[in-house]
N, C-alpha and C. Protein backbone atom coordinates (compact mmCIF):
# COMPACT_ATOMS: atom_id res chain seq x y z
N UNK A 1 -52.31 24.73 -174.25
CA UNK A 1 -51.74 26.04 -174.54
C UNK A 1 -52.89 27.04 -174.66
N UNK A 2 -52.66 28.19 -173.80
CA UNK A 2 -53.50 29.45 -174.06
C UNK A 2 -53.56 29.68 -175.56
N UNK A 3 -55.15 30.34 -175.64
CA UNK A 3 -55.00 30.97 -177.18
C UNK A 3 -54.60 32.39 -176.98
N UNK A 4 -54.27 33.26 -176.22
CA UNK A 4 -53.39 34.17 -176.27
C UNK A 4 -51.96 33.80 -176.99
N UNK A 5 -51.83 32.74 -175.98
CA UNK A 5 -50.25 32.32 -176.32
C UNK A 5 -49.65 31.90 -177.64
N UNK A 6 -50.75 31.18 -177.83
CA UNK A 6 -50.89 30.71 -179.76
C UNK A 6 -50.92 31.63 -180.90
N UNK A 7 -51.80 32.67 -180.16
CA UNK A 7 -51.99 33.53 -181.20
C UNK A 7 -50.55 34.72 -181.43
N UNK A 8 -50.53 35.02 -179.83
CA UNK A 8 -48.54 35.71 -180.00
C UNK A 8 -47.70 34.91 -181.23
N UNK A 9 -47.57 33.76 -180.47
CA UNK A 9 -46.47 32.75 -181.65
C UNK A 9 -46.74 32.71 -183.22
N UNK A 10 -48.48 33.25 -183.61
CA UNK A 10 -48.79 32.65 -184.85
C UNK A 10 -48.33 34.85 -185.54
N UNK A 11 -48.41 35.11 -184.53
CA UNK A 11 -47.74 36.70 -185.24
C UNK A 11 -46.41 37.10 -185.08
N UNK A 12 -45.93 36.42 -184.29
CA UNK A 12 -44.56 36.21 -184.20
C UNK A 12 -44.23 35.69 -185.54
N UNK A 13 -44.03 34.12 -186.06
CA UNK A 13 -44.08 33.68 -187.02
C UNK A 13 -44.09 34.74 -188.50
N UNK A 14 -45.42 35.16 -188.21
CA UNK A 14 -45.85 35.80 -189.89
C UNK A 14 -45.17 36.89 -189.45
N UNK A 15 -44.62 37.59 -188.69
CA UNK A 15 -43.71 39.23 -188.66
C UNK A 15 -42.10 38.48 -189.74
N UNK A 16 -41.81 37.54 -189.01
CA UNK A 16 -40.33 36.81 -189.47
C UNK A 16 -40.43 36.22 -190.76
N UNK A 17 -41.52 35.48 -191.40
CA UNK A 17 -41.36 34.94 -192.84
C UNK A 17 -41.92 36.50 -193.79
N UNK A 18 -42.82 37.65 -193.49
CA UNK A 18 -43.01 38.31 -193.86
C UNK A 18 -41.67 39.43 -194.03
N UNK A 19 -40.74 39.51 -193.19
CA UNK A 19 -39.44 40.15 -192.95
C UNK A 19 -38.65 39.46 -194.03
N UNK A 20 -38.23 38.15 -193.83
CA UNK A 20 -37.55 36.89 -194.58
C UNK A 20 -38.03 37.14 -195.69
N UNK A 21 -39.49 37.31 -196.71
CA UNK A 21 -39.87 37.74 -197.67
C UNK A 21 -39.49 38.96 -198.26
N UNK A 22 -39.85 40.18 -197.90
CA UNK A 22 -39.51 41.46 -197.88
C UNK A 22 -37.91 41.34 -198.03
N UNK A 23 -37.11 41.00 -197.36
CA UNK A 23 -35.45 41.03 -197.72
C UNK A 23 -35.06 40.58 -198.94
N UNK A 24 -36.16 39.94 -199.99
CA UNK A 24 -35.60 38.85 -200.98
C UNK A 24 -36.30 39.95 -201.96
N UNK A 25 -36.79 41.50 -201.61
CA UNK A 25 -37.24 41.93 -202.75
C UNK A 25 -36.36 43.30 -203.09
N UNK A 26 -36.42 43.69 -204.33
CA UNK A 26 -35.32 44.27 -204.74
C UNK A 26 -35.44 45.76 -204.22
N UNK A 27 -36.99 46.25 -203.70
CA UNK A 27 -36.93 47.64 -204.00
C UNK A 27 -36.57 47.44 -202.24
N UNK A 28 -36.99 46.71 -201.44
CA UNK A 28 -36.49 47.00 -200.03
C UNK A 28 -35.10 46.66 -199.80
N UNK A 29 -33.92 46.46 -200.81
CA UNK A 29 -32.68 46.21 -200.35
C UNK A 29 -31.46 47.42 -199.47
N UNK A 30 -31.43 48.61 -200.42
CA UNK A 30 -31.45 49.60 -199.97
C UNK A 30 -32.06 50.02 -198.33
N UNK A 31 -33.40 49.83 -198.05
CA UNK A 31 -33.65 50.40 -196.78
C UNK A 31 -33.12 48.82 -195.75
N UNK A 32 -32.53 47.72 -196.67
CA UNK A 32 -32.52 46.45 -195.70
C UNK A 32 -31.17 47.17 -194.96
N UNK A 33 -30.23 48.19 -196.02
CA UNK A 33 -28.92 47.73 -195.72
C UNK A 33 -28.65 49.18 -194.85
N UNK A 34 -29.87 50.51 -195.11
CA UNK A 34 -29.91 51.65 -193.96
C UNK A 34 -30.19 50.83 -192.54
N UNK A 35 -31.28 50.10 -192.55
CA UNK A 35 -31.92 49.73 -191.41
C UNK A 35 -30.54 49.19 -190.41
N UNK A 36 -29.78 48.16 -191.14
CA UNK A 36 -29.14 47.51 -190.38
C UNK A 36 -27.95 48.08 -190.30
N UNK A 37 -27.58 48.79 -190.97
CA UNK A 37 -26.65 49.96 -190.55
C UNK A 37 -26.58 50.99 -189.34
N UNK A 38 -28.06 51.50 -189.46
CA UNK A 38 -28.33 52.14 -188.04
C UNK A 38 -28.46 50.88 -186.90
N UNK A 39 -29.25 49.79 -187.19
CA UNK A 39 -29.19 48.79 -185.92
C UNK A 39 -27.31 49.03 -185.38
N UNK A 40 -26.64 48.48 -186.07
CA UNK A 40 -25.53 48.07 -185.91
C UNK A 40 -24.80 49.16 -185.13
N UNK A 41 -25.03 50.67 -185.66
CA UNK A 41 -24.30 51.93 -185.13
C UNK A 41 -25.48 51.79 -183.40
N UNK A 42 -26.35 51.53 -183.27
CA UNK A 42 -27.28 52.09 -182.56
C UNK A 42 -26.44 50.89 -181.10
N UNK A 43 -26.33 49.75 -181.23
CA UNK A 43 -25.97 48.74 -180.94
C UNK A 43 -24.50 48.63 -180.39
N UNK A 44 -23.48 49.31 -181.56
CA UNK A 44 -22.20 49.34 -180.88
C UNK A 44 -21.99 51.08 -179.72
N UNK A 45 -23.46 51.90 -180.06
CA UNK A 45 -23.25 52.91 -178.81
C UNK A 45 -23.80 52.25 -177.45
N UNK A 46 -24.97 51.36 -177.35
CA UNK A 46 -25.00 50.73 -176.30
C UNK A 46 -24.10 50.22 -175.63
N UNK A 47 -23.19 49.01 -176.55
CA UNK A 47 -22.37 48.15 -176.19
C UNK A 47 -21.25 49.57 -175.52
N UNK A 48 -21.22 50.18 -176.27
CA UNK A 48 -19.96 51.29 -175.47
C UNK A 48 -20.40 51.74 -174.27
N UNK A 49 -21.85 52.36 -173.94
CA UNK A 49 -22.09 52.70 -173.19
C UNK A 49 -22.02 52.03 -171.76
N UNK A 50 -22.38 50.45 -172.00
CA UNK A 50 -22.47 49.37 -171.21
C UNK A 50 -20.82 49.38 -170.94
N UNK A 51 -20.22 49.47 -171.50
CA UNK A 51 -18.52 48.74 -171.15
C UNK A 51 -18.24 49.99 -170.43
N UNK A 52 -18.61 50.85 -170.48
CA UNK A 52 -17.67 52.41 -169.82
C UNK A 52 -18.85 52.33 -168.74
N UNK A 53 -20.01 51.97 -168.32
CA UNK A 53 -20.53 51.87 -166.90
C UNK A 53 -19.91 50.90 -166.14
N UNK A 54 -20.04 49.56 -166.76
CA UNK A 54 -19.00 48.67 -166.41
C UNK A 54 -17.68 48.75 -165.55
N UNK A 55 -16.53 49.53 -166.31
CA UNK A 55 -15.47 49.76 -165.93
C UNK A 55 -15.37 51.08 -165.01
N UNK A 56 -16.67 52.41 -164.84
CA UNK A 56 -16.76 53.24 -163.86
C UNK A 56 -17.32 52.51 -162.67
N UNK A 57 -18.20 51.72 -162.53
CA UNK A 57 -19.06 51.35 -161.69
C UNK A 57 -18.88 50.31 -160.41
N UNK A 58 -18.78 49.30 -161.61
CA UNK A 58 -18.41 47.97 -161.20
C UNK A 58 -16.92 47.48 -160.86
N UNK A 59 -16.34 48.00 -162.02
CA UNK A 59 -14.75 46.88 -162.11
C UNK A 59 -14.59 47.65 -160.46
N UNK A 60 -14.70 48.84 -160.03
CA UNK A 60 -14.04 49.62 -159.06
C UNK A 60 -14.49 48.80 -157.90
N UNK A 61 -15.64 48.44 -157.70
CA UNK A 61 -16.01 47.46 -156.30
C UNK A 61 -15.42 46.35 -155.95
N UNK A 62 -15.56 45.79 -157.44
CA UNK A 62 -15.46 43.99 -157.23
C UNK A 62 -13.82 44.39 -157.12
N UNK A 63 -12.73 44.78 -157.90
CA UNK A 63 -11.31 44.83 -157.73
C UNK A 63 -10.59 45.14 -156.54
N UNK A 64 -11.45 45.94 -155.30
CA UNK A 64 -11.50 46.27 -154.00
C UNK A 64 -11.64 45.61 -153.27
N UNK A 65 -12.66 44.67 -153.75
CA UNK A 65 -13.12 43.53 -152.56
C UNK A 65 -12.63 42.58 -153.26
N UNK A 66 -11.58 42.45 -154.12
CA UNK A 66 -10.79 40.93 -154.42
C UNK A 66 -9.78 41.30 -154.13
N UNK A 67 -9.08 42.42 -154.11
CA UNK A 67 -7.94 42.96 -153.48
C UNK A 67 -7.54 42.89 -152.09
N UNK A 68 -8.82 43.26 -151.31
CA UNK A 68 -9.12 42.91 -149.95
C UNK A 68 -9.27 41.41 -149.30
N UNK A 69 -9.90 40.66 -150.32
CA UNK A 69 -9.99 39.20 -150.11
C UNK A 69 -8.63 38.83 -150.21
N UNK A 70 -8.00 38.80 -151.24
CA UNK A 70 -6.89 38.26 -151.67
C UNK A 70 -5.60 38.43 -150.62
N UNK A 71 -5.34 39.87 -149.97
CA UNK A 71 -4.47 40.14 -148.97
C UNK A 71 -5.25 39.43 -148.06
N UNK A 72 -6.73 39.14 -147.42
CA UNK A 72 -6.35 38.33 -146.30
C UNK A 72 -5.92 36.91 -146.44
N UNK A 73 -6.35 36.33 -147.89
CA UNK A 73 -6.05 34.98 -148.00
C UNK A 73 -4.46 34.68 -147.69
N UNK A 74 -3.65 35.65 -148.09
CA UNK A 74 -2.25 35.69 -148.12
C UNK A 74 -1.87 35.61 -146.68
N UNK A 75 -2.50 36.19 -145.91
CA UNK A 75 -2.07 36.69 -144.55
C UNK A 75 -2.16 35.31 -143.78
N UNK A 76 -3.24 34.55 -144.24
CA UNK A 76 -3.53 33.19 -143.52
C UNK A 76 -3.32 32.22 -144.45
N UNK A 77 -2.44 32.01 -145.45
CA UNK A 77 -1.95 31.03 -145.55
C UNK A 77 -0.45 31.47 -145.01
N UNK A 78 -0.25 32.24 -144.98
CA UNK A 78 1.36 32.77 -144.55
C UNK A 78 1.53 32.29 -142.67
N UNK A 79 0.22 32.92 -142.28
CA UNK A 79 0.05 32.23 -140.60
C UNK A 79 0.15 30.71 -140.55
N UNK A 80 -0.44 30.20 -141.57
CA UNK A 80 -0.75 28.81 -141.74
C UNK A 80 0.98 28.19 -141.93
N UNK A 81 1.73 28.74 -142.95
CA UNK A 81 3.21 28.37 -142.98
C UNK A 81 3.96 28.43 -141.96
N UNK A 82 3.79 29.58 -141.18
CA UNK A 82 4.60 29.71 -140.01
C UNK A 82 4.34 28.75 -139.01
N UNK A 83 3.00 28.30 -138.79
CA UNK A 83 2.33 27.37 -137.46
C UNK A 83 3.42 25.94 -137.92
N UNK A 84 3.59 25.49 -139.35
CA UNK A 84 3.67 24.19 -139.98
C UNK A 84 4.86 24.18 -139.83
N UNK A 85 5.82 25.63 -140.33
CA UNK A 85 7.34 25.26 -139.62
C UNK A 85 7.58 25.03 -138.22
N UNK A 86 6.74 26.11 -137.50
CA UNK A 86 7.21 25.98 -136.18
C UNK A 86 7.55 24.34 -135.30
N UNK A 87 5.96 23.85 -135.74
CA UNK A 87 5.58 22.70 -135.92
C UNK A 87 6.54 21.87 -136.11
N UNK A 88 7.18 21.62 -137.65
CA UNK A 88 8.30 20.92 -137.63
C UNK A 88 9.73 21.08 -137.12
N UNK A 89 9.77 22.30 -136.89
CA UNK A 89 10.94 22.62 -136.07
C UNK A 89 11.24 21.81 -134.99
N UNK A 90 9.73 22.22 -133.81
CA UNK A 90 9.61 21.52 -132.92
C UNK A 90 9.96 20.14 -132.48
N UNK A 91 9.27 19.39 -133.65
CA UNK A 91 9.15 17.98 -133.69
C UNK A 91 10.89 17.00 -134.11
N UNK A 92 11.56 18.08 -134.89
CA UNK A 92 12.64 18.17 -135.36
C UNK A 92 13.47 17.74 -134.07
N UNK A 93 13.28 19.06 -133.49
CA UNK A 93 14.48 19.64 -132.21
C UNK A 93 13.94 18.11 -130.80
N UNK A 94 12.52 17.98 -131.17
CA UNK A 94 12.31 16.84 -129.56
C UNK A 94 13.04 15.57 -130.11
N UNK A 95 13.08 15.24 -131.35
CA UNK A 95 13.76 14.08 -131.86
C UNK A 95 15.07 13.96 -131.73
N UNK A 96 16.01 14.64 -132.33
CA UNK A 96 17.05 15.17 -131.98
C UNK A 96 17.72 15.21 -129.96
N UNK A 97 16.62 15.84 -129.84
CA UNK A 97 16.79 15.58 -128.35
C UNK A 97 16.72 14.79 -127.34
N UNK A 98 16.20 13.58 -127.78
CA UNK A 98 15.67 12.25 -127.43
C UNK A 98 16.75 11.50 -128.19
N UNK A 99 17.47 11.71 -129.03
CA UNK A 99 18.59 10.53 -129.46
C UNK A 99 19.76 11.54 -128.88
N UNK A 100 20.11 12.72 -128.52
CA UNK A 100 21.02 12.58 -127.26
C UNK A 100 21.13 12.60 -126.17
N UNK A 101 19.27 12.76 -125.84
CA UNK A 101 19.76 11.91 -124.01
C UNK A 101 20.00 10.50 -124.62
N UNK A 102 19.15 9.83 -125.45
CA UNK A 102 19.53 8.72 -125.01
C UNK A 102 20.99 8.13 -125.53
N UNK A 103 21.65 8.61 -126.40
CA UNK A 103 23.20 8.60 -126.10
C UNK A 103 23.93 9.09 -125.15
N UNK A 104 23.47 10.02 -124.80
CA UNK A 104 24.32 10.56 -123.25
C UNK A 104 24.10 9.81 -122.11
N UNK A 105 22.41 9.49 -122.07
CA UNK A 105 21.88 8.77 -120.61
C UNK A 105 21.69 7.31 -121.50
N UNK A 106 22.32 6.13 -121.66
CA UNK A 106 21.74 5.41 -122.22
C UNK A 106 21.19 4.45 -120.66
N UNK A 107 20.42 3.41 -121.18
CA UNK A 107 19.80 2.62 -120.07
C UNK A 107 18.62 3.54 -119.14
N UNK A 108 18.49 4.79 -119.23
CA UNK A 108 17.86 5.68 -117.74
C UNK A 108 16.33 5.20 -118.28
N UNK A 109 15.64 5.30 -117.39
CA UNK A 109 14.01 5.16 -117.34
C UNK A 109 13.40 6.11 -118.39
N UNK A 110 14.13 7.32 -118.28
CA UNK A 110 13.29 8.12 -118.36
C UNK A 110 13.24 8.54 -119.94
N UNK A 111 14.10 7.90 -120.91
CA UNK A 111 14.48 7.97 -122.08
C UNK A 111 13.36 6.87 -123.33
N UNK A 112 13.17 5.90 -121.97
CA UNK A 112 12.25 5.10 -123.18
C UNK A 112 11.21 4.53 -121.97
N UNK A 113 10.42 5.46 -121.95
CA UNK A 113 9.22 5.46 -121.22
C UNK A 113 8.10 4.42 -121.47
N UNK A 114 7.42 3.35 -120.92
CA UNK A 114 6.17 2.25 -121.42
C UNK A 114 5.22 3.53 -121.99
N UNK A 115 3.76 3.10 -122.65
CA UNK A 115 3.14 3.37 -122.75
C UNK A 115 2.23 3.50 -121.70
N UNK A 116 1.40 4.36 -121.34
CA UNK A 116 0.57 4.91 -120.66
C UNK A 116 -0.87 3.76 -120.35
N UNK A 117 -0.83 3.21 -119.66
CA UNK A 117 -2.25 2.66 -120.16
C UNK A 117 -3.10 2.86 -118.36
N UNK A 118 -4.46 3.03 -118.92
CA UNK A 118 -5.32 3.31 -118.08
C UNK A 118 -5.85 2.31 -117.48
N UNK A 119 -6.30 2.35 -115.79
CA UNK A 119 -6.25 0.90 -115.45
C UNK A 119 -7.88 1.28 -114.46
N UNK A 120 -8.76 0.80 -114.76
CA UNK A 120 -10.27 1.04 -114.00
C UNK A 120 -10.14 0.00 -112.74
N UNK A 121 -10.44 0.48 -111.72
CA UNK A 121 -10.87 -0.93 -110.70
C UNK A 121 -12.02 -0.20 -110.14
């Protein structure tokens, strides 16, 4: 460890038990309870200040571009529903259509077809 670094920490230290001391004495109670009174007022105008940049600044972008995200997500899962009915529709209607040829045409070739198989010579 640097002795810079040591020496920060060793005044760090004595600022906080010297503070911690000082709070336990009677004539600084009074300025303990101004001090932290103004901290506290000084602290909740930040915090205000921060929440009202916040909500001018920011909320206005990000709510735009999740608004924007969000309608396209909708748009393509909605494409995505339509492809999946069509889909089953489809598959629906060839089934269907294949058990009445083959009740109408029963026996024909063309109703219960072999499998395809590939032949190399």
């Amino acid at each position: 460890m640097e002795k810079k670094g040591l020496i920060k920490y060793i005044i760090i230290i004595t600022i906080i038990l010297l503070v911690a001391f000082l709070s336990q004495q009677a004539y600084f109670r009074g300025i303990e309870k101004t001090f932290i009174s103004d901290a506290t007022n000084k602290i909740s105008a930040c915090l205000a200040d921060g929440s009202n940049w916040l909500t001018s600044k920011i909320y206005p972008k990000v709510s735009g571009e999740v608004q924007k995200r969000g309608d396209m997500i909708k748009t393509e899962v909605n494409q995505e529903k339509n492809k999946i009915s069509e889909n089953i529709l489809d598959k629906t209607k060839n089934y269907f259509s294949g058990v009445a040829n083959s009740i109408m045409h029963p026996g024909t070739p063309q109703n219960c077809q072999p499998a395809q198989t590939s032949t190399n010579k």
